[in-house]
PDB file of N, CA and C in Angstrom:
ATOM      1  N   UNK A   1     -11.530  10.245   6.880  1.00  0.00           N
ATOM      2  CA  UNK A   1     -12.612  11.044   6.341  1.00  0.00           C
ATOM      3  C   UNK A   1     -12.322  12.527   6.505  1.00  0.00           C
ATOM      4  N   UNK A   2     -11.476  12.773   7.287  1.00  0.00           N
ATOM      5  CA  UNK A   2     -11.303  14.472   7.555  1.00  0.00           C
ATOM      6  C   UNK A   2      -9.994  15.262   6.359  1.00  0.00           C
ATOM      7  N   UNK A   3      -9.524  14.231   6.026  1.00  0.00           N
ATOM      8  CA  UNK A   3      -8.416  14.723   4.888  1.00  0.00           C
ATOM      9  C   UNK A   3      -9.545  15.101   3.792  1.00  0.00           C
ATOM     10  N   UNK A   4     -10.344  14.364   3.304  1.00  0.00           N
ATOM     11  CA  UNK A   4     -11.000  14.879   1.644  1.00  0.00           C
ATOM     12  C   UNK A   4     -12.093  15.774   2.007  1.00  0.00           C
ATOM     13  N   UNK A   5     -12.217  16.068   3.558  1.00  0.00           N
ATOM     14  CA  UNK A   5     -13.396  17.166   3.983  1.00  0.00           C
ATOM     15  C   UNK A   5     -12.348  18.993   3.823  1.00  0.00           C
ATOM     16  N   UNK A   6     -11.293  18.671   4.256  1.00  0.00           N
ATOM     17  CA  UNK A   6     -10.270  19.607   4.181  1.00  0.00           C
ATOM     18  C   UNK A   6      -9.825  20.231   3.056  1.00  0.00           C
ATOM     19  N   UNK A   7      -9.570  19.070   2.135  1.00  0.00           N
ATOM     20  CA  UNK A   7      -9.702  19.193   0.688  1.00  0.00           C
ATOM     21  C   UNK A   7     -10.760  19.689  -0.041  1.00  0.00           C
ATOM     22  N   UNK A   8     -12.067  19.654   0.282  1.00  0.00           N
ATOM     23  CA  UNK A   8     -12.740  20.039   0.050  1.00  0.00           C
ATOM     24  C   UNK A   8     -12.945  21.628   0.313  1.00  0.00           C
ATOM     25  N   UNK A   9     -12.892  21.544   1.700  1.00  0.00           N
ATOM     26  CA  UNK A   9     -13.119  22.938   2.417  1.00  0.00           C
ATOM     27  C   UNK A   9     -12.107  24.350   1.739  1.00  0.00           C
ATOM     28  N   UNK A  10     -10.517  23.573   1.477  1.00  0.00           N
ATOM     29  CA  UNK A  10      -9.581  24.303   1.106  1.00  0.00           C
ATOM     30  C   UNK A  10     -10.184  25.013  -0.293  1.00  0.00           C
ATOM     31  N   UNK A  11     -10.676  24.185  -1.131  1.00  0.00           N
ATOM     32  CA  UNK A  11     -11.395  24.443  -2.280  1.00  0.00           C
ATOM     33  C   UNK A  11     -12.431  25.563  -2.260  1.00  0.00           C
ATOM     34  N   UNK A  12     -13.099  24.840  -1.243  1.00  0.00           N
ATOM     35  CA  UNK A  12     -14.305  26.296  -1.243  1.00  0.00           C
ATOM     36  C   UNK A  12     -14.294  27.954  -0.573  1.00  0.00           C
ATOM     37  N   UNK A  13     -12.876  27.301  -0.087  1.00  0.00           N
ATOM     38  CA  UNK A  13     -12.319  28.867   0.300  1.00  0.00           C
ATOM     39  C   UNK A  13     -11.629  29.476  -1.166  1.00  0.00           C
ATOM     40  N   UNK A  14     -10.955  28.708  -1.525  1.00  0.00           N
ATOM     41  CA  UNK A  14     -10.308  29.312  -2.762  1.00  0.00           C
ATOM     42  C   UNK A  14     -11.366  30.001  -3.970  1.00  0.00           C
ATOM     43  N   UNK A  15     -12.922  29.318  -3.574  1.00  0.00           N
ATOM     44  CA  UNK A  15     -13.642  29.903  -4.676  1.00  0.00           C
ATOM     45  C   UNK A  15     -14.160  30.952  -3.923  1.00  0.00           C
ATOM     46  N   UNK A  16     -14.452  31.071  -2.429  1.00  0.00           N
ATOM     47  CA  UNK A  16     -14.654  32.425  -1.823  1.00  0.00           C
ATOM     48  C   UNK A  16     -13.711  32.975  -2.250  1.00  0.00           C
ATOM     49  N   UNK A  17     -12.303  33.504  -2.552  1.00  0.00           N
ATOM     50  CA  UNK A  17     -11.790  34.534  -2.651  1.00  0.00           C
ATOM     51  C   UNK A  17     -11.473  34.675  -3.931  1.00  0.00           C
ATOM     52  N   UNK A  18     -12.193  34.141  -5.025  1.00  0.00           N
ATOM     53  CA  UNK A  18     -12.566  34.692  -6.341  1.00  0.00           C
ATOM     54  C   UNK A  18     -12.040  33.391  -7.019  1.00  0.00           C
ATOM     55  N   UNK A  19     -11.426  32.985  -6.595  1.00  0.00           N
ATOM     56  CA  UNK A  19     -10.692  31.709  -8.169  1.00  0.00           C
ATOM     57  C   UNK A  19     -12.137  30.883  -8.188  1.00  0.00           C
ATOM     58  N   UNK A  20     -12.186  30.989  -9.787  1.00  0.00           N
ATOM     59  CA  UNK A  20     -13.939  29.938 -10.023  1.00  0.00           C
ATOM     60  C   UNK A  20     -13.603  29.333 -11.150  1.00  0.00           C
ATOM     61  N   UNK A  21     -12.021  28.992 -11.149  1.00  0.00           N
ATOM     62  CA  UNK A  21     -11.538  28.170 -11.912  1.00  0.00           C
ATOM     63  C   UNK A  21     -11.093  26.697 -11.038  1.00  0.00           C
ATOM     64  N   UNK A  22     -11.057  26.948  -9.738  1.00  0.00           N
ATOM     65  CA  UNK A  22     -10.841  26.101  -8.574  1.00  0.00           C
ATOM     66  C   UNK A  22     -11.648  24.368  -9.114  1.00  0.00           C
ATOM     67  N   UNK A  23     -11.456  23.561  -9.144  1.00  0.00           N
ATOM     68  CA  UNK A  23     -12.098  22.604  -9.109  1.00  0.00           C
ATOM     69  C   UNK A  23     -12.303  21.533  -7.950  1.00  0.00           C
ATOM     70  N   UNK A  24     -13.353  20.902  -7.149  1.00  0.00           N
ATOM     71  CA  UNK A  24     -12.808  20.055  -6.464  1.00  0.00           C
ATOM     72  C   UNK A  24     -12.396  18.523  -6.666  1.00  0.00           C
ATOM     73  N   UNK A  25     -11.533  18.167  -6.279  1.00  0.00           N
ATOM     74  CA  UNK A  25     -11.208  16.556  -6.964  1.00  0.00           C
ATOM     75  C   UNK A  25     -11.480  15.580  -5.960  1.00  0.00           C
ATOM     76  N   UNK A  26     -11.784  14.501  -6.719  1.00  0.00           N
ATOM     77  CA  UNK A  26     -12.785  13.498  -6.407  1.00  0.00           C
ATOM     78  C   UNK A  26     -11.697  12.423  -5.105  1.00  0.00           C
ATOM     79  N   UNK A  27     -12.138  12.312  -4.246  1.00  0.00           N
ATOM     80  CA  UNK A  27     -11.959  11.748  -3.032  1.00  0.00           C
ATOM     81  C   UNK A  27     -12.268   9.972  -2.900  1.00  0.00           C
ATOM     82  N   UNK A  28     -12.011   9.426  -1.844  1.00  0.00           N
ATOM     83  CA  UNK A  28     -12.135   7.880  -1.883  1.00  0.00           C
ATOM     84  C   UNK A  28     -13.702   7.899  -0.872  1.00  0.00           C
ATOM     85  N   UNK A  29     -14.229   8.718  -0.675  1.00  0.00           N
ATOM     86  CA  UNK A  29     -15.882   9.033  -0.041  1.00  0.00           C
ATOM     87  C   UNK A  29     -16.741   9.559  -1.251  1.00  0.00           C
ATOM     88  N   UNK A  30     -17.673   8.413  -1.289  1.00  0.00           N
ATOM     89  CA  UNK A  30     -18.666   8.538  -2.379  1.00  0.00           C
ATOM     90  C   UNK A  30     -19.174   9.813  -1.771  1.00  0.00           C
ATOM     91  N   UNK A  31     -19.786  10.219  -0.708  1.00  0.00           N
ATOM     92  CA  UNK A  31     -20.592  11.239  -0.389  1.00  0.00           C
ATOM     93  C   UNK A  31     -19.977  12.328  -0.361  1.00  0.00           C
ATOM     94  N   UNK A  32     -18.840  12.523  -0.055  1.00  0.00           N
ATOM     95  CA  UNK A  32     -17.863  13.501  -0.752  1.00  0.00           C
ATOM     96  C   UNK A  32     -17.716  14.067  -1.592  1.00  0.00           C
ATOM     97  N   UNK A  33     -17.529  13.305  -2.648  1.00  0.00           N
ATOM     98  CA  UNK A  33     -17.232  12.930  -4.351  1.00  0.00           C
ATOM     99  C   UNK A  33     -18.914  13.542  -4.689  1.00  0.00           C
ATOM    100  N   UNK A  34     -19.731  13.417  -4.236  1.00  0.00           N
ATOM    101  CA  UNK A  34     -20.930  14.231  -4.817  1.00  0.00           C
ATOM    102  C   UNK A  34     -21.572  15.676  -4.436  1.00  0.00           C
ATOM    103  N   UNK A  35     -20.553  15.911  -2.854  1.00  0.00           N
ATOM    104  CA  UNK A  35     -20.819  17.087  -2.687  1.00  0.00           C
ATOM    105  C   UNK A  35     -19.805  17.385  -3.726  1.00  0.00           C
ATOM    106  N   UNK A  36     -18.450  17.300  -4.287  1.00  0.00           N
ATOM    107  CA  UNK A  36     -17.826  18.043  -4.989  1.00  0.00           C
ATOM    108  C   UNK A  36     -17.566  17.817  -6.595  1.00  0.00           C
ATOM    109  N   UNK A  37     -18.494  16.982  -6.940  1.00  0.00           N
ATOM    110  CA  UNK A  37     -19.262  16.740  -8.405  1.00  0.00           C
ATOM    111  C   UNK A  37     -20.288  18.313  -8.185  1.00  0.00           C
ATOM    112  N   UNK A  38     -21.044  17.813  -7.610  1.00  0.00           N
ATOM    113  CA  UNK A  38     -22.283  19.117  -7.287  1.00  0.00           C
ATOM    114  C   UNK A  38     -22.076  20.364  -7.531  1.00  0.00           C
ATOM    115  N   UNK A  39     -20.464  20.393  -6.410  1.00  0.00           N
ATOM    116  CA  UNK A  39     -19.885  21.733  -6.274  1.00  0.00           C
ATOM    117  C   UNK A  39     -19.171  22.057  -7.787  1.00  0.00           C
ATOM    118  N   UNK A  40     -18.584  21.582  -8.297  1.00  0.00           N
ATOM    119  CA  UNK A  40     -18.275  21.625  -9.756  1.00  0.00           C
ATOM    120  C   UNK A  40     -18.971  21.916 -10.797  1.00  0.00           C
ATOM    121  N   UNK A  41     -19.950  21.206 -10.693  1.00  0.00           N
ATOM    122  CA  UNK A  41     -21.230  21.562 -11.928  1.00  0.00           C
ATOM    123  C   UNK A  41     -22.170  23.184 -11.772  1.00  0.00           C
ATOM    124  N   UNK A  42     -21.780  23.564 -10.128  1.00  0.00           N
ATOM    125  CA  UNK A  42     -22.531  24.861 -10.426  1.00  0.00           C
ATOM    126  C   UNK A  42     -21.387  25.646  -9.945  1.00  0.00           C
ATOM    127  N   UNK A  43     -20.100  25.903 -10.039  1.00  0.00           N
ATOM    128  CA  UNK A  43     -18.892  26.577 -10.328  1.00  0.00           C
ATOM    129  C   UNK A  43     -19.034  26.644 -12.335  1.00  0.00           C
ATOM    130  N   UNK A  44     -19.590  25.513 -12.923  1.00  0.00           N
ATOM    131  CA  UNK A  44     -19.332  25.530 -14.072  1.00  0.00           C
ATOM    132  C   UNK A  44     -20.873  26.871 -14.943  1.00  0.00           C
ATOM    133  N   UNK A  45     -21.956  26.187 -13.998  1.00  0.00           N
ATOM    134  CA  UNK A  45     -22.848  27.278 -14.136  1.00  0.00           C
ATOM    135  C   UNK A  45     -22.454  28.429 -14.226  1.00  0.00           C
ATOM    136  N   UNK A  46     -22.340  28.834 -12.982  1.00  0.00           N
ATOM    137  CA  UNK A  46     -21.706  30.444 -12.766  1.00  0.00           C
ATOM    138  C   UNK A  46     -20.696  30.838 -13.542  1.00  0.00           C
ATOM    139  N   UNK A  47     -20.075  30.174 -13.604  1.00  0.00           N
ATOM    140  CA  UNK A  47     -18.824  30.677 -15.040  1.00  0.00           C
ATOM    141  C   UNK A  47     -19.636  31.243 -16.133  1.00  0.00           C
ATOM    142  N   UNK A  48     -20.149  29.970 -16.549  1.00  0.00           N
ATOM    143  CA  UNK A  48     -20.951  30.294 -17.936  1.00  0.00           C
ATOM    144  C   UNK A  48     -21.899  31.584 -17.584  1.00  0.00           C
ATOM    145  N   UNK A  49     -23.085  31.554 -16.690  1.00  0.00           N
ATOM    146  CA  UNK A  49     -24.021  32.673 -16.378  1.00  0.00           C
ATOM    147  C   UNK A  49     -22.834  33.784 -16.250  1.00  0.00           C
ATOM    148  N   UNK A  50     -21.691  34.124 -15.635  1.00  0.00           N
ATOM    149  CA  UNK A  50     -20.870  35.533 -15.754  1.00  0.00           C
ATOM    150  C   UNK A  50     -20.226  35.910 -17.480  1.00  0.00           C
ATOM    151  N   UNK A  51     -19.922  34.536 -18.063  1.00  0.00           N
ATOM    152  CA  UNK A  51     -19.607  34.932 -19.043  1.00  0.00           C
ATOM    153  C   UNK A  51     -21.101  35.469 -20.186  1.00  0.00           C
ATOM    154  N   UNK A  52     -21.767  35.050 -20.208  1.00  0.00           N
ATOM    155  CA  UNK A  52     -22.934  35.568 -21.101  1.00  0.00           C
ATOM    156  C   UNK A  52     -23.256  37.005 -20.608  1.00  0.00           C
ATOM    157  N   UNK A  53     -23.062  37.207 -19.152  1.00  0.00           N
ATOM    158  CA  UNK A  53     -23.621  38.391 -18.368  1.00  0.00           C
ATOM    159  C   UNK A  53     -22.499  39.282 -19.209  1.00  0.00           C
ATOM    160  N   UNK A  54     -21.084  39.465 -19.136  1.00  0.00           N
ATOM    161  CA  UNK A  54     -19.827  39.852 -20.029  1.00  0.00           C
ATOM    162  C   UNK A  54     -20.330  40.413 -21.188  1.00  0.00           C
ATOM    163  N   UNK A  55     -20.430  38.930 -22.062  1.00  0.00           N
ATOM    164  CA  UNK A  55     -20.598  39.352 -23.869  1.00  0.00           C
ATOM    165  C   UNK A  55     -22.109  39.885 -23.565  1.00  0.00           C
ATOM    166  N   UNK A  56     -23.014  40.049 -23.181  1.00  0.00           N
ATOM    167  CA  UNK A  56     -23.849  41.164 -23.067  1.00  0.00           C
ATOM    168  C   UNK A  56     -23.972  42.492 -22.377  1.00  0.00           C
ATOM    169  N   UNK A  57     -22.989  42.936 -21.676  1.00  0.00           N
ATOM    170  CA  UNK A  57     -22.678  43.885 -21.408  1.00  0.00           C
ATOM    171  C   UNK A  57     -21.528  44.665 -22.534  1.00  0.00           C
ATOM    172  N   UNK A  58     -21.118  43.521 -22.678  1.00  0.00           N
ATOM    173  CA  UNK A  58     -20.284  44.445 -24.143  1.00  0.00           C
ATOM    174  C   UNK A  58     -20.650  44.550 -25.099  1.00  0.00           C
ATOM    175  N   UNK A  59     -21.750  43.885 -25.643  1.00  0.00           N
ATOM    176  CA  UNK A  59     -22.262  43.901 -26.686  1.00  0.00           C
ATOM    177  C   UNK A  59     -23.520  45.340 -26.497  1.00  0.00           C
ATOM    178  N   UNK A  60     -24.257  45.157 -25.487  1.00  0.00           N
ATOM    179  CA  UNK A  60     -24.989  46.193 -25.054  1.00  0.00           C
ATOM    180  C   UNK A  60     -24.769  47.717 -24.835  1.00  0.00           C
ATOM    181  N   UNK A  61     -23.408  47.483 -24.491  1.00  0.00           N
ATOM    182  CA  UNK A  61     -23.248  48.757 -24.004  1.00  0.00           C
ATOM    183  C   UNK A  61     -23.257  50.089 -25.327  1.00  0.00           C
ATOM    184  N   UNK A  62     -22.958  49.699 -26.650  1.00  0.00           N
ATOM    185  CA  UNK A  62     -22.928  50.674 -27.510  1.00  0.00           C
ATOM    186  C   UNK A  62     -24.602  50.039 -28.344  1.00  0.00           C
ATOM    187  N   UNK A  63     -24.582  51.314 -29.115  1.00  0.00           N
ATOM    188  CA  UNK A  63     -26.104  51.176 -29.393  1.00  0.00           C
ATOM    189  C   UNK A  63     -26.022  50.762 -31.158  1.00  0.00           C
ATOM    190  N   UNK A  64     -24.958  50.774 -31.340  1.00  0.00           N
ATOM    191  CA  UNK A  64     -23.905  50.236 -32.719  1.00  0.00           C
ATOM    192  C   UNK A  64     -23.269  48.970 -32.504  1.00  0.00           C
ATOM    193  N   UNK A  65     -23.523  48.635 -31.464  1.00  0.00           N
ATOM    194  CA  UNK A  65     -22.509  47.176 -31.183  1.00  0.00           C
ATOM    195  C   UNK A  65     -23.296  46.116 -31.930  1.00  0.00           C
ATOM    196  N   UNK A  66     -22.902  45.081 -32.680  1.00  0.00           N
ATOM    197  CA  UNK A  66     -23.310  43.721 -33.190  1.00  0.00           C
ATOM    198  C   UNK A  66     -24.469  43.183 -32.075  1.00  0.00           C
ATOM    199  N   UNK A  67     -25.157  42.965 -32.921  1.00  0.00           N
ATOM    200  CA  UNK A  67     -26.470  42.266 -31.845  1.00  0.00           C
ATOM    201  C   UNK A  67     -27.375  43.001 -30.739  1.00  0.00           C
ATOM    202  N   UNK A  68     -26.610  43.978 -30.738  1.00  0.00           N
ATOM    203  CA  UNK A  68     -27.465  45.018 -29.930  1.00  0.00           C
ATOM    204  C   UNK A  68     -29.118  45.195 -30.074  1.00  0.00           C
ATOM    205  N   UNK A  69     -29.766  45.205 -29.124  1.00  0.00           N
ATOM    206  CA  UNK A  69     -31.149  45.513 -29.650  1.00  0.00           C
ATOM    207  C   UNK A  69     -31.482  46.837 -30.499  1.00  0.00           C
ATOM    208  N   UNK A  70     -30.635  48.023 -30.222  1.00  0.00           N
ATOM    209  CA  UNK A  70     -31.059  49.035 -31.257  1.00  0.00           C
ATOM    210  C   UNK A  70     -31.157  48.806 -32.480  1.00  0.00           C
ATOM    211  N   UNK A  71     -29.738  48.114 -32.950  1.00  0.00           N
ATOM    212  CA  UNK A  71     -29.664  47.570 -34.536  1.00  0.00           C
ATOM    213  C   UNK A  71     -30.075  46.671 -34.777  1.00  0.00           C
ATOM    214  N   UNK A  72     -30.894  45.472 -34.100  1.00  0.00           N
ATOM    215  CA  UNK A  72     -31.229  44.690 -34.356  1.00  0.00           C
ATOM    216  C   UNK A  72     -32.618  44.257 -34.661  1.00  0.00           C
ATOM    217  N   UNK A  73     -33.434  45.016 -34.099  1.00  0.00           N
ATOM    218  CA  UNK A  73     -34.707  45.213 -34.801  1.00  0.00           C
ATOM    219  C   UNK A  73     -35.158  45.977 -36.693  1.00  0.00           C
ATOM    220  N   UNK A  74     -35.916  45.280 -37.370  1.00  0.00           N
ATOM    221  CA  UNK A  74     -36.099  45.296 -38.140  1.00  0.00           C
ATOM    222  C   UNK A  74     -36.578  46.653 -38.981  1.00  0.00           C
ATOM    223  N   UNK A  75     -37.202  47.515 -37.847  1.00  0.00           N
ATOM    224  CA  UNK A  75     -37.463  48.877 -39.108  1.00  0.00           C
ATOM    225  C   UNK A  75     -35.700  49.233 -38.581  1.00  0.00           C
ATOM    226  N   UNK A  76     -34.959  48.877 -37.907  1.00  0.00           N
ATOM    227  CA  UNK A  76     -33.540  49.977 -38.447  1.00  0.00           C
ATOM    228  C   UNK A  76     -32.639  49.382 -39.073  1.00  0.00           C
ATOM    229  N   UNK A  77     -32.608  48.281 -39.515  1.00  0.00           N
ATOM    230  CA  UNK A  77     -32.224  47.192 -40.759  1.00  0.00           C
ATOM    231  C   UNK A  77     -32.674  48.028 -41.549  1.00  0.00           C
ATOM    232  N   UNK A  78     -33.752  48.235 -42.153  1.00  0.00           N
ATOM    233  CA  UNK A  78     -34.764  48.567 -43.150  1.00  0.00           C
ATOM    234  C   UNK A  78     -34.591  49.869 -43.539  1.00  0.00           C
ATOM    235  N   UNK A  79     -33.854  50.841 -42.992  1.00  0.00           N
ATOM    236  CA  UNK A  79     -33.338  52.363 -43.378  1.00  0.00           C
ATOM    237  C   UNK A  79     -32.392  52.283 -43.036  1.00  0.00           C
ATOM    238  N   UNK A  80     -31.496  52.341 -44.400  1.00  0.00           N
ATOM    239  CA  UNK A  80     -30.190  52.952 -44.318  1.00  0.00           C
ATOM    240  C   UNK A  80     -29.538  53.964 -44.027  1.00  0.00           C
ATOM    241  N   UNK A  81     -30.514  54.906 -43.727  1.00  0.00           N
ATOM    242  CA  UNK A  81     -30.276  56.717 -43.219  1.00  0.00           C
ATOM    243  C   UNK A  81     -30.483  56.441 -41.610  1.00  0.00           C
ATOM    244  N   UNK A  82     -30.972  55.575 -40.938  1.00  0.00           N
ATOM    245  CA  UNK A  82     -30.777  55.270 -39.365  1.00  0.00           C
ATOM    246  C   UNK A  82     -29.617  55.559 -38.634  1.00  0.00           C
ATOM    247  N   UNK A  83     -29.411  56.615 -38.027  1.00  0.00           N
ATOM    248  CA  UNK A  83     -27.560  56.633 -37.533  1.00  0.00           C
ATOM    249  C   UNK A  83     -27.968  56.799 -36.099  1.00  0.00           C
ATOM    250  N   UNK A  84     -26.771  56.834 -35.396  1.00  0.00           N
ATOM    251  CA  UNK A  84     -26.901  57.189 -34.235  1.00  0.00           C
ATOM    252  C   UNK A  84     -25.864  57.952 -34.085  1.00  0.00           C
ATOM    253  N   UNK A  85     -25.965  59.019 -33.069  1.00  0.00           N
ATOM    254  CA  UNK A  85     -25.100  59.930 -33.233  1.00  0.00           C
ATOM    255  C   UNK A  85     -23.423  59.360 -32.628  1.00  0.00           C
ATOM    256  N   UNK A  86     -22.587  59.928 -33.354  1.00  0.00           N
ATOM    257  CA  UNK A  86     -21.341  59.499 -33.123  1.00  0.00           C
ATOM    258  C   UNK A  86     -21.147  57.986 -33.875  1.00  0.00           C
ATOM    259  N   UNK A  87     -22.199  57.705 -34.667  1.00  0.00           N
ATOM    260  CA  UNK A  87     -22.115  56.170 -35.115  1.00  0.00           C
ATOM    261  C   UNK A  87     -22.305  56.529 -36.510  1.00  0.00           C
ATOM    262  N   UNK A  88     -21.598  55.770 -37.525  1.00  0.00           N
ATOM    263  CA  UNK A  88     -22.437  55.426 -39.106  1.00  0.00           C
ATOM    264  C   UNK A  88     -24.195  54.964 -39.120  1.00  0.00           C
ATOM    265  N   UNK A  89     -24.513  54.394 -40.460  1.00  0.00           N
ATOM    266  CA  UNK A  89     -25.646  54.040 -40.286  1.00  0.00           C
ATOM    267  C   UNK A  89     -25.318  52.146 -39.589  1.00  0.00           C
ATOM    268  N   UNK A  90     -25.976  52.179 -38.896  1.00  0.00           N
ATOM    269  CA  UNK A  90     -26.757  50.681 -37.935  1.00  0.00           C
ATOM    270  C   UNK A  90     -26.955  49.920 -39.393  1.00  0.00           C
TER     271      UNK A  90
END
Protein backbone atom coordinates (compact mmCIF):
# COMPACT_ATOMS: atom_id res chain seq x y z
CA UNK A 1 0.00 0.00 0.00
CA UNK A 2 2.88 2.54 0.45
CA UNK A 3 4.22 2.23 -3.23
CA UNK A 4 0.78 3.77 -4.96
CA UNK A 5 0.64 6.32 -1.81
CA UNK A 6 4.22 7.50 -3.08
CA UNK A 7 3.06 7.48 -6.44
CA UNK A 8 0.59 9.39 -5.65
CA UNK A 9 2.37 11.83 -3.40
CA UNK A 10 5.24 12.11 -6.18
CA UNK A 11 2.36 13.40 -8.38
CA UNK A 12 1.10 15.93 -6.16
CA UNK A 13 4.35 17.40 -5.71
CA UNK A 14 4.88 17.62 -9.35
CA UNK A 15 1.54 19.61 -9.56
CA UNK A 16 2.85 21.83 -6.58
CA UNK A 17 5.65 22.95 -8.64
CA UNK A 18 3.51 23.95 -11.58
CA UNK A 19 3.17 20.84 -14.03
CA UNK A 20 -0.96 20.60 -14.19
CA UNK A 21 -0.44 18.45 -16.94
CA UNK A 22 0.78 15.76 -14.26
CA UNK A 23 -1.79 13.03 -14.13
CA UNK A 24 -2.21 10.48 -11.42
CA UNK A 25 -2.41 6.77 -12.56
CA UNK A 26 -4.62 4.38 -11.31
CA UNK A 27 -3.17 1.94 -8.66
CA UNK A 28 -4.27 -1.78 -7.52
CA UNK A 29 -6.15 0.26 -4.19
CA UNK A 30 -9.62 1.12 -5.01
CA UNK A 31 -9.36 3.96 -2.39
CA UNK A 32 -6.42 5.19 -3.97
CA UNK A 33 -7.63 5.03 -7.46
CA UNK A 34 -10.40 7.56 -6.22
CA UNK A 35 -8.33 9.83 -4.40
CA UNK A 36 -6.48 10.07 -7.82
CA UNK A 37 -9.60 9.90 -10.20
CA UNK A 38 -10.73 12.94 -7.86
CA UNK A 39 -7.35 14.39 -8.07
CA UNK A 40 -7.53 14.31 -11.90
CA UNK A 41 -10.91 15.60 -12.50
CA UNK A 42 -10.12 18.86 -10.61
CA UNK A 43 -6.43 19.20 -12.19
CA UNK A 44 -8.77 18.98 -15.31
CA UNK A 45 -11.05 21.80 -13.80
CA UNK A 46 -8.34 24.13 -13.13
CA UNK A 47 -6.84 23.74 -16.46
CA UNK A 48 -9.96 24.56 -18.08
CA UNK A 49 -10.95 27.56 -15.32
CA UNK A 50 -7.01 29.05 -16.22
CA UNK A 51 -7.59 28.59 -19.72
CA UNK A 52 -10.97 30.63 -20.06
CA UNK A 53 -9.32 33.05 -17.34
CA UNK A 54 -6.35 33.39 -20.55
CA UNK A 55 -8.79 33.80 -23.62
CA UNK A 56 -10.46 36.45 -21.46
CA UNK A 57 -7.77 38.31 -20.54
CA UNK A 58 -6.75 38.46 -24.06
CA UNK A 59 -9.66 39.03 -25.43
CA UNK A 60 -10.36 41.82 -22.77
CA UNK A 61 -7.52 43.44 -22.65
CA UNK A 62 -8.03 45.67 -25.94
CA UNK A 63 -11.26 47.51 -26.18
CA UNK A 64 -11.20 46.43 -30.13
CA UNK A 65 -10.54 42.87 -29.36
CA UNK A 66 -13.35 40.26 -30.75
CA UNK A 67 -15.93 39.76 -28.11
CA UNK A 68 -14.91 42.35 -25.98
CA UNK A 69 -17.65 44.00 -24.07
CA UNK A 70 -16.93 47.50 -25.58
CA UNK A 71 -17.72 46.19 -29.12
CA UNK A 72 -20.01 44.02 -28.22
CA UNK A 73 -22.87 45.75 -27.05
CA UNK A 74 -25.41 46.84 -29.40
CA UNK A 75 -25.60 50.77 -29.68
CA UNK A 76 -21.67 50.36 -30.88
CA UNK A 77 -22.61 47.71 -33.51
CA UNK A 78 -25.20 50.22 -34.50
CA UNK A 79 -22.70 53.30 -35.39
CA UNK A 80 -20.28 52.93 -37.66
CA UNK A 81 -18.48 56.28 -36.68
CA UNK A 82 -17.80 54.49 -33.00
CA UNK A 83 -13.86 54.37 -32.84
CA UNK A 84 -11.72 54.13 -30.20
CA UNK A 85 -8.78 55.91 -30.15
CA UNK A 86 -5.79 54.22 -31.75
CA UNK A 87 -8.52 51.71 -33.14
CA UNK A 88 -10.75 51.77 -36.55
CA UNK A 89 -14.42 51.76 -36.13
CA UNK A 90 -15.60 48.64 -33.50
Amino acid sequence: MAAPLEELSRHCRAVTEGDLTARAASSSVAEIDQVARTHNEMLHSLSELLRHERDFTANASHPCAPRSPACSSPWRRASPRTTTPGCGPC
